[in-house]
Protein backbone atom coordinates (compact mmCIF):
# COMPACT_ATOMS: atom_id res chain seq x y z
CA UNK A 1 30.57 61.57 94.39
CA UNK A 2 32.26 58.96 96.39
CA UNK A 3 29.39 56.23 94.42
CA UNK A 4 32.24 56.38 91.69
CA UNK A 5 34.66 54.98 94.04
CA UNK A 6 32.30 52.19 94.92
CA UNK A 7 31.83 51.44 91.21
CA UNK A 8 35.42 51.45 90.69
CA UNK A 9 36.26 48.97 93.64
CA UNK A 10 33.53 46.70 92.15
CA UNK A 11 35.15 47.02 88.38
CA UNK A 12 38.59 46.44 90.40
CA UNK A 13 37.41 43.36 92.04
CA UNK A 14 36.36 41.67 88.53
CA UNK A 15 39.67 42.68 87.03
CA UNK A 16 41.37 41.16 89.78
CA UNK A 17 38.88 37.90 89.23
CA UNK A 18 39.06 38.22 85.52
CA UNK A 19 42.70 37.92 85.91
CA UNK A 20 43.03 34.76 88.31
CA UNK A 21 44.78 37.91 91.06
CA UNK A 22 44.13 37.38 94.73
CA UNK A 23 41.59 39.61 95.88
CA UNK A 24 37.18 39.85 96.45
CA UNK A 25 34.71 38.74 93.72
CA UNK A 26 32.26 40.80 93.02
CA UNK A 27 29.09 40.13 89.94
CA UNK A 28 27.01 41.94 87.56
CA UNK A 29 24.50 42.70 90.25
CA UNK A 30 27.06 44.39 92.15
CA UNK A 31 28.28 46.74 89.79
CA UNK A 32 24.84 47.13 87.88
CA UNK A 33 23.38 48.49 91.82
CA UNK A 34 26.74 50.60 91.67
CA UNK A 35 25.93 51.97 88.08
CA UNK A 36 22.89 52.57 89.62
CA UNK A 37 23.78 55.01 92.26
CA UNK A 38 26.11 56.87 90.49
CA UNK A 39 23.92 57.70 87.43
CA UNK A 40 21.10 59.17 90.36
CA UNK A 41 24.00 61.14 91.82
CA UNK A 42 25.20 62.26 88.29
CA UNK A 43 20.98 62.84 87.89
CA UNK A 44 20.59 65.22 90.83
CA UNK A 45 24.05 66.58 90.57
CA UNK A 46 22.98 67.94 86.83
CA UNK A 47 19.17 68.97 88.22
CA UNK A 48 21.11 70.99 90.88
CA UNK A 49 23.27 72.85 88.46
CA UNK A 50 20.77 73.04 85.35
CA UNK A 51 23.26 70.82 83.19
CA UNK A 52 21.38 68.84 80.32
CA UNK A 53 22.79 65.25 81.31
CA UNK A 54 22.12 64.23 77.43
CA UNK A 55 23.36 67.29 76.00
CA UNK A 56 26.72 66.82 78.06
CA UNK A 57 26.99 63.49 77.42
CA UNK A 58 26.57 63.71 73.82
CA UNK A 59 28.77 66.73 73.65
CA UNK A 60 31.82 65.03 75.41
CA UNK A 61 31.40 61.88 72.87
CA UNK A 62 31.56 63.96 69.53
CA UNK A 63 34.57 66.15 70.93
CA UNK A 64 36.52 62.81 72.02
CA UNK A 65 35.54 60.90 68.64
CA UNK A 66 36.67 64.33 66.63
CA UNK A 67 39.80 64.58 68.74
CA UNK A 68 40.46 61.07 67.90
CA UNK A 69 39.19 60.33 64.29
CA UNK A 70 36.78 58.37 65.50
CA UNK A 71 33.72 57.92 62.76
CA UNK A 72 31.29 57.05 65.99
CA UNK A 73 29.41 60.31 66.69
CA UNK A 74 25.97 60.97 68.64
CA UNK A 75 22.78 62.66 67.85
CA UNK A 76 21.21 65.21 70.01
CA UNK A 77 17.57 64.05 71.51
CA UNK A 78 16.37 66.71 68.63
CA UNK A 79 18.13 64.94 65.75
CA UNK A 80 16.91 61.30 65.94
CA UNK A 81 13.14 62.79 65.43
């Protein structure tokens, strides 16, 4: 899983440029080939293990809106037919 570090050294670079700090540049390129990689890792990590990557992801949103009051919530695949 270290493709999450890479994504979060990219994010930390545009902070840092966002923010006039010393340090590397990065762009959206960068971080969108970083996004990239980690979503196929987080793909074959859930094929390996027989997780539903949408059923997961879904799941963790409604439990963090609920926990805080949030009125966003997500429909399962199912729900939006």
């Amino acid at each position: 899983m270290w493709e999450a570090g890479e994504l979060g050294n990219e994010v930390k670079k545009l902070y840092r440029f966002n923010n006039e700090l010393k340090g590397s540049s990065t762009n959206r390129t960068k971080i969108a080939d970083e996004v990239g990689d980690v979503m196929i890792t987080l793909t074959n990590l859930c094929t390996m293990l027989d997780i539903d990557i949408e059923k997961a992801t879904v799941n963790k949103f409604n439990k963090v809106s609920e926990k805080y009051n949030f009125n966003a919530k997500m429909a399962q695949q199912e729900e939006r037919k």
